[in-house]
PDB file of N, CA and C in Angstrom:
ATOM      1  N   UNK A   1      78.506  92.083  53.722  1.00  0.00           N
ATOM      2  CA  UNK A   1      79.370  91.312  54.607  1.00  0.00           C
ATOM      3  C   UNK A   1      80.613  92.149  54.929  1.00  0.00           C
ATOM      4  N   UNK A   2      80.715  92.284  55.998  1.00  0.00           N
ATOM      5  CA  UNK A   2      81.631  93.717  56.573  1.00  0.00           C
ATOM      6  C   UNK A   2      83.078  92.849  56.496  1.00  0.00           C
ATOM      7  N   UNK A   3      83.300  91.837  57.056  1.00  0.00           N
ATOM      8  CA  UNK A   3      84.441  91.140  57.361  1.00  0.00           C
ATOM      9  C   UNK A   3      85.258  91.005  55.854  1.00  0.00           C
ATOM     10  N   UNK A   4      84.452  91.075  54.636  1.00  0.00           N
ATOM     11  CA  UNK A   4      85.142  90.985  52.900  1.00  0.00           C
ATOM     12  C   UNK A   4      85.448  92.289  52.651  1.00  0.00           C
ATOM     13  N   UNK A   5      85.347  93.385  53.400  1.00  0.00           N
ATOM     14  CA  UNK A   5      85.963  94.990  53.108  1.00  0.00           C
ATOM     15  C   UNK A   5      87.299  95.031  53.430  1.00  0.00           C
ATOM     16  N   UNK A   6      87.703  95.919  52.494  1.00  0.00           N
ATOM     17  CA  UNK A   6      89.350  96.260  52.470  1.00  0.00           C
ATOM     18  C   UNK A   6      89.718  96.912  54.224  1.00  0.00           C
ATOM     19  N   UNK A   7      90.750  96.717  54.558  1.00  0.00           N
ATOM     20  CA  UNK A   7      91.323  96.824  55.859  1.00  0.00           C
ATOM     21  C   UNK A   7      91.073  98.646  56.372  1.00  0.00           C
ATOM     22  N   UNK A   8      91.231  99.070  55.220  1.00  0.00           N
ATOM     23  CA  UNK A   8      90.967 101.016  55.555  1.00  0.00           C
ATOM     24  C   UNK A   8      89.422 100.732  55.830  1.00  0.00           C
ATOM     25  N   UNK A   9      88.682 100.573  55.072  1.00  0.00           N
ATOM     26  CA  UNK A   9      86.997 100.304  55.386  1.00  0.00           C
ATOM     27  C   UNK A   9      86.268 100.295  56.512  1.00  0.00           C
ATOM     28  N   UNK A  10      87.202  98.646  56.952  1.00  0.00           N
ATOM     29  CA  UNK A  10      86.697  98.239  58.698  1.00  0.00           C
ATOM     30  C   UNK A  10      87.359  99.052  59.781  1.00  0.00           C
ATOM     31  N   UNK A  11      88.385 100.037  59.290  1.00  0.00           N
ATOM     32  CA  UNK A  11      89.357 100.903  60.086  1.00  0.00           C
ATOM     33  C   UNK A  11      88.014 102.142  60.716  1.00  0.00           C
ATOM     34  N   UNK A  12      87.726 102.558  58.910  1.00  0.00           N
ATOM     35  CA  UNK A  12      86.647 103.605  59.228  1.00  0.00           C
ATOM     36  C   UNK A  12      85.402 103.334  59.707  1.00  0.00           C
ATOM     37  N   UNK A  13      84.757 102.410  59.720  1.00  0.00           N
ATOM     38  CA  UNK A  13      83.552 101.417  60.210  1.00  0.00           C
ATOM     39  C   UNK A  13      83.494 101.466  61.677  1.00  0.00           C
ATOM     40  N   UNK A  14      84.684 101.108  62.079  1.00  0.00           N
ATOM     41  CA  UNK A  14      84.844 100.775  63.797  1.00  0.00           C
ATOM     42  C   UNK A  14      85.117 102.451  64.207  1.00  0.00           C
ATOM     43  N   UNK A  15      85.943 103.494  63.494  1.00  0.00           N
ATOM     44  CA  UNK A  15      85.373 104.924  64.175  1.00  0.00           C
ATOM     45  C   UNK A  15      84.504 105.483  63.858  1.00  0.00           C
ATOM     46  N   UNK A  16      83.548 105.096  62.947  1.00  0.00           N
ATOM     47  CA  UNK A  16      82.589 105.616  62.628  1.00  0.00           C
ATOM     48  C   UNK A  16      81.632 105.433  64.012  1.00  0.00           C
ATOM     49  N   UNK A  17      81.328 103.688  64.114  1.00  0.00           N
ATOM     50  CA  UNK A  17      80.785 103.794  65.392  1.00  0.00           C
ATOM     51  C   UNK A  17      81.104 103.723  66.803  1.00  0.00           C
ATOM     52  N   UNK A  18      82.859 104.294  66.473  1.00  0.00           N
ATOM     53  CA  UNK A  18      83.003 104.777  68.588  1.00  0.00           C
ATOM     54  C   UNK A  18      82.515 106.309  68.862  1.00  0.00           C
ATOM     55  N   UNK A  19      82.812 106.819  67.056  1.00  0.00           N
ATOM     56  CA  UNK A  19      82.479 108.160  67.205  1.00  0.00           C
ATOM     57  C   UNK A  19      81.028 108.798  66.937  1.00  0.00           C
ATOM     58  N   UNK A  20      80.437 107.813  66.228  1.00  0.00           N
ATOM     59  CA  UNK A  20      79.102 108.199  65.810  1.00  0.00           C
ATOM     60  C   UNK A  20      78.894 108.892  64.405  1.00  0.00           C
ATOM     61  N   UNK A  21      79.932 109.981  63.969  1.00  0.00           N
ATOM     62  CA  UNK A  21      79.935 110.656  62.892  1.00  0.00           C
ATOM     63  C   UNK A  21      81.111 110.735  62.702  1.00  0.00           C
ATOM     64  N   UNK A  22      81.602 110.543  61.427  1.00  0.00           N
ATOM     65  CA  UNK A  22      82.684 110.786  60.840  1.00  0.00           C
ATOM     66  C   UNK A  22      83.019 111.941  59.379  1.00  0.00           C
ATOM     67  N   UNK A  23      84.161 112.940  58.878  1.00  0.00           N
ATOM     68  CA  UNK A  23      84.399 113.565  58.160  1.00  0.00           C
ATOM     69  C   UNK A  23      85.523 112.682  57.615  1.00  0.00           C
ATOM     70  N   UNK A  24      85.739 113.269  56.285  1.00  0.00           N
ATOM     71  CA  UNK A  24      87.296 113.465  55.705  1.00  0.00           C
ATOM     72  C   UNK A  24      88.048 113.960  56.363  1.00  0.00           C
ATOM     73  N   UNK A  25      88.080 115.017  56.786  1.00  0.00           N
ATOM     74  CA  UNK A  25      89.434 115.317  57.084  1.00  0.00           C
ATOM     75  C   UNK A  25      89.502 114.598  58.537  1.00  0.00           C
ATOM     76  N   UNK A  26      88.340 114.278  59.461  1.00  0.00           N
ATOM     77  CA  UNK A  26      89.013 113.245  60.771  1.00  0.00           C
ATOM     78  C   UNK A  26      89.212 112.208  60.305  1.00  0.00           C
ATOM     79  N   UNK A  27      88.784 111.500  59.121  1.00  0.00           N
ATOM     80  CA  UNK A  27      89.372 109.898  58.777  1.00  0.00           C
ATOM     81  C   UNK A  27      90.823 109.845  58.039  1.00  0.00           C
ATOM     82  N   UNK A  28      91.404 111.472  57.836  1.00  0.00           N
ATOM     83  CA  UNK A  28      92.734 111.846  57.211  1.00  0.00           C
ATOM     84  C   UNK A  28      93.513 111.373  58.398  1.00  0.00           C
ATOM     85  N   UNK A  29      92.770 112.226  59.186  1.00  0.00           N
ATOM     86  CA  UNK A  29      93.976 112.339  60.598  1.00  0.00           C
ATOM     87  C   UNK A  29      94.225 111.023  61.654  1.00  0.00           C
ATOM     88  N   UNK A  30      93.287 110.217  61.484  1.00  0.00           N
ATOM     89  CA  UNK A  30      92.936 109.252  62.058  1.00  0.00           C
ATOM     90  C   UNK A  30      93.758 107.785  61.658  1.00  0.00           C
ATOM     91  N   UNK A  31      93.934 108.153  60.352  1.00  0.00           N
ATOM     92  CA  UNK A  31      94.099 106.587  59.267  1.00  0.00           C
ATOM     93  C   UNK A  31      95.686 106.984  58.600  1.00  0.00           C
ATOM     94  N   UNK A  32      95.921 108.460  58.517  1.00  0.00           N
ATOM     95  CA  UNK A  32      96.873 108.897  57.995  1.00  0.00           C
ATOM     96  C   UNK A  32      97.055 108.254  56.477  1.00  0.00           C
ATOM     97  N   UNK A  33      95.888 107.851  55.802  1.00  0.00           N
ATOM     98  CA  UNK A  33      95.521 107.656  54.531  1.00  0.00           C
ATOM     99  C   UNK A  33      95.327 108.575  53.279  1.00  0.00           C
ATOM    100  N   UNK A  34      95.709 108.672  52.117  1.00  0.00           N
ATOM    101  CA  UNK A  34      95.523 109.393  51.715  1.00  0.00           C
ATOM    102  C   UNK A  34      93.960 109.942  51.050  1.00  0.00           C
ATOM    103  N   UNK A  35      93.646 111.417  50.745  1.00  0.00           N
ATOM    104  CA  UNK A  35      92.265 111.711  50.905  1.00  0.00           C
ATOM    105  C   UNK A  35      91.619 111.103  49.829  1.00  0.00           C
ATOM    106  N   UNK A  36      92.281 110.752  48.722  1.00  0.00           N
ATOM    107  CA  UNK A  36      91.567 110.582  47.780  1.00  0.00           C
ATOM    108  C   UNK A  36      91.108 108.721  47.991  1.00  0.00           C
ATOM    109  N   UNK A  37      91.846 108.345  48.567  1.00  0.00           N
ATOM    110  CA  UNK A  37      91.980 106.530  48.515  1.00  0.00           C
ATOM    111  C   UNK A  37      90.534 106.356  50.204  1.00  0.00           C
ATOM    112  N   UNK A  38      90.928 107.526  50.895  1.00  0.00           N
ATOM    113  CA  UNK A  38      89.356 108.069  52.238  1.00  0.00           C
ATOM    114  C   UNK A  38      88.301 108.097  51.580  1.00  0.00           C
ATOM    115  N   UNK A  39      87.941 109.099  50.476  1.00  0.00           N
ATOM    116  CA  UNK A  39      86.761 109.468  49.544  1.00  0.00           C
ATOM    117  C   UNK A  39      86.140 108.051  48.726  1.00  0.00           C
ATOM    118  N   UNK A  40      86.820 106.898  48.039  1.00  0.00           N
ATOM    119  CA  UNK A  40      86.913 106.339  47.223  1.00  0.00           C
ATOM    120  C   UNK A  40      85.988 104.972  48.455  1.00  0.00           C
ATOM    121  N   UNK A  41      86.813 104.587  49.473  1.00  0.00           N
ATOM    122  CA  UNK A  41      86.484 104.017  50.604  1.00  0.00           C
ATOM    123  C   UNK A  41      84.884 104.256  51.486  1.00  0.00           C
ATOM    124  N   UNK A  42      84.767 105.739  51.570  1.00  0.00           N
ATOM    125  CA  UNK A  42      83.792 106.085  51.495  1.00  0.00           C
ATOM    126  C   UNK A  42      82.226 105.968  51.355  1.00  0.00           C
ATOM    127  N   UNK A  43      82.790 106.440  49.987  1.00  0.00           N
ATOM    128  CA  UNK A  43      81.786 106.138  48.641  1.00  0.00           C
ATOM    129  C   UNK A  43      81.269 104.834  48.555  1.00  0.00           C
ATOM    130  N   UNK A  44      82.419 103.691  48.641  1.00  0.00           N
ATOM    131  CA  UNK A  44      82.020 102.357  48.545  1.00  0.00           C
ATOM    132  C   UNK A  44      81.079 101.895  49.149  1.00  0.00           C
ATOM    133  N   UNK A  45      81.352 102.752  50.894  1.00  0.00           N
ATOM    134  CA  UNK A  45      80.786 102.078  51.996  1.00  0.00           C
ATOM    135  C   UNK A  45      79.048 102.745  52.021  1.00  0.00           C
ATOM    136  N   UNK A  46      79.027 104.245  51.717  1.00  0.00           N
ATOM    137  CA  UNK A  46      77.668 104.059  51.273  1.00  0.00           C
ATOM    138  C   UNK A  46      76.693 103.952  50.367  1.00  0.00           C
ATOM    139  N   UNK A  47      77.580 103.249  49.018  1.00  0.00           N
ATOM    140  CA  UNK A  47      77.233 102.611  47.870  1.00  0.00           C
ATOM    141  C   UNK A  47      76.933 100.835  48.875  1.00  0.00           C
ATOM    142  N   UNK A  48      77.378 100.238  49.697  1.00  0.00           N
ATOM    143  CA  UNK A  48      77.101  99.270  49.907  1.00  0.00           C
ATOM    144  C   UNK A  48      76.301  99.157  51.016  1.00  0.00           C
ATOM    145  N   UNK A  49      75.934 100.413  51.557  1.00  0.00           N
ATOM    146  CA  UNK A  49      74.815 100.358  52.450  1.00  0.00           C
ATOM    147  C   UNK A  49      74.980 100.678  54.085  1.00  0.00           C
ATOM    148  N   UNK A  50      76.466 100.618  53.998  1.00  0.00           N
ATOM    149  CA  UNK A  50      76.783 100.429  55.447  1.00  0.00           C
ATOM    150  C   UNK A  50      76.513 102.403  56.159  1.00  0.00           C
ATOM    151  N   UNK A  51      77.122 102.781  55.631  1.00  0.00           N
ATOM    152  CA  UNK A  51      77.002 104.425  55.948  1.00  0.00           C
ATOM    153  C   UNK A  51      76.153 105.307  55.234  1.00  0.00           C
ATOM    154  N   UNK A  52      75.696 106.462  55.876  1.00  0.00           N
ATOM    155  CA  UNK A  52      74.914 107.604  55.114  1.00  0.00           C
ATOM    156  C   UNK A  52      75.733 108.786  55.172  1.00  0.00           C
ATOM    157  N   UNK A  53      75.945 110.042  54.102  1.00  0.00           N
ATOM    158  CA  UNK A  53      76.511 110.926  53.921  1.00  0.00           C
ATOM    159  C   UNK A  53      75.115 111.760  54.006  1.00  0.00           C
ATOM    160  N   UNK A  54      75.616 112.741  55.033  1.00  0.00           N
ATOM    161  CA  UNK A  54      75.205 113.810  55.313  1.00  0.00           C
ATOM    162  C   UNK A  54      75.581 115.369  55.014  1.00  0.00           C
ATOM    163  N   UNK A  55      75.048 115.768  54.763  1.00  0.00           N
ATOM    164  CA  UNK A  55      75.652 117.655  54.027  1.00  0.00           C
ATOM    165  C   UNK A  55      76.017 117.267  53.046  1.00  0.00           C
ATOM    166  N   UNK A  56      76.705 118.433  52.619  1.00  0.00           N
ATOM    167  CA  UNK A  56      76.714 118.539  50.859  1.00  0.00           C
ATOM    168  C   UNK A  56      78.540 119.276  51.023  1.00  0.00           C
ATOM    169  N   UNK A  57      79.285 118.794  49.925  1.00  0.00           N
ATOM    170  CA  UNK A  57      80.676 119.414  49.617  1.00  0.00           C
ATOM    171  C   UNK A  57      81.538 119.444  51.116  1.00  0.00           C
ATOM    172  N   UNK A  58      81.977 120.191  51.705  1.00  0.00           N
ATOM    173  CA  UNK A  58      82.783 120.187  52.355  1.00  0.00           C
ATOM    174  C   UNK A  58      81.915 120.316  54.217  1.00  0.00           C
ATOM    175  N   UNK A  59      81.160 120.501  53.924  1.00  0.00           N
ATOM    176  CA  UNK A  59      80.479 120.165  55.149  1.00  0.00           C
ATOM    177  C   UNK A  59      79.719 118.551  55.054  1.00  0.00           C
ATOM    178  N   UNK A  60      80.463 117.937  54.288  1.00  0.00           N
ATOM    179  CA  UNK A  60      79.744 116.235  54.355  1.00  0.00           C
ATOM    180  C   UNK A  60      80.371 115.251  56.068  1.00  0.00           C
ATOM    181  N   UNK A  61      79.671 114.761  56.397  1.00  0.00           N
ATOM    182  CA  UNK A  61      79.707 114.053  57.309  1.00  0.00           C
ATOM    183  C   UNK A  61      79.716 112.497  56.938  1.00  0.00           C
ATOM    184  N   UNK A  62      80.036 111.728  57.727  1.00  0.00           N
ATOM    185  CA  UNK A  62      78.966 110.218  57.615  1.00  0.00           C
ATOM    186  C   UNK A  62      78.451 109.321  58.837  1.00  0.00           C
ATOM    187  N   UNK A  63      77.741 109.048  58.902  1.00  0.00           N
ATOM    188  CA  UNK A  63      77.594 107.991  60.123  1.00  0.00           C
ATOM    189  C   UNK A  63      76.545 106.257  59.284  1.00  0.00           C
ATOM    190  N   UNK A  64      76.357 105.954  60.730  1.00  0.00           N
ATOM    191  CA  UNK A  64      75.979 104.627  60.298  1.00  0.00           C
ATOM    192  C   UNK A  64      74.821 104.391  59.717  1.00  0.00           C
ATOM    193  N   UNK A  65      74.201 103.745  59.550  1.00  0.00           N
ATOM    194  CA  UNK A  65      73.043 103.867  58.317  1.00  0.00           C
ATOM    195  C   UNK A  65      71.737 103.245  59.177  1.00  0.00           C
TER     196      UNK A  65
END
């Protein structure tokens, strides 16, 4: 249920899909959030299904699932 995610979440959710793919460092620049609280947000979102991480370490991506 997307609408019970923390406010950074649905921030990254809605550019995820104007943009299609999203990084760390564009959801840095974007949200002006810090990276580690981006990563954590993340993680959640494709621990809960909503996004897939693509590449590995610093070439990771994400888009929608």
């Amino acid at each position: 249920m997307a609408s019970a995610l923390p406010r950074l979440s649905l921030t990254i959710l809605e550019w995820v899909k104007a943009r299609g793919s999203l990084t760390i460092s564009e959801a840095e620049k974007l949200t002006d959030a810090p990276r580690g609280t981006i990563k954590a947000r993340l993680s959640a979102l494709v621990r809960d299904g909503f996004l897939k991480r693509h590449g590995n370490a610093r070439a990771s991506w994400y888009a929608l699932v």
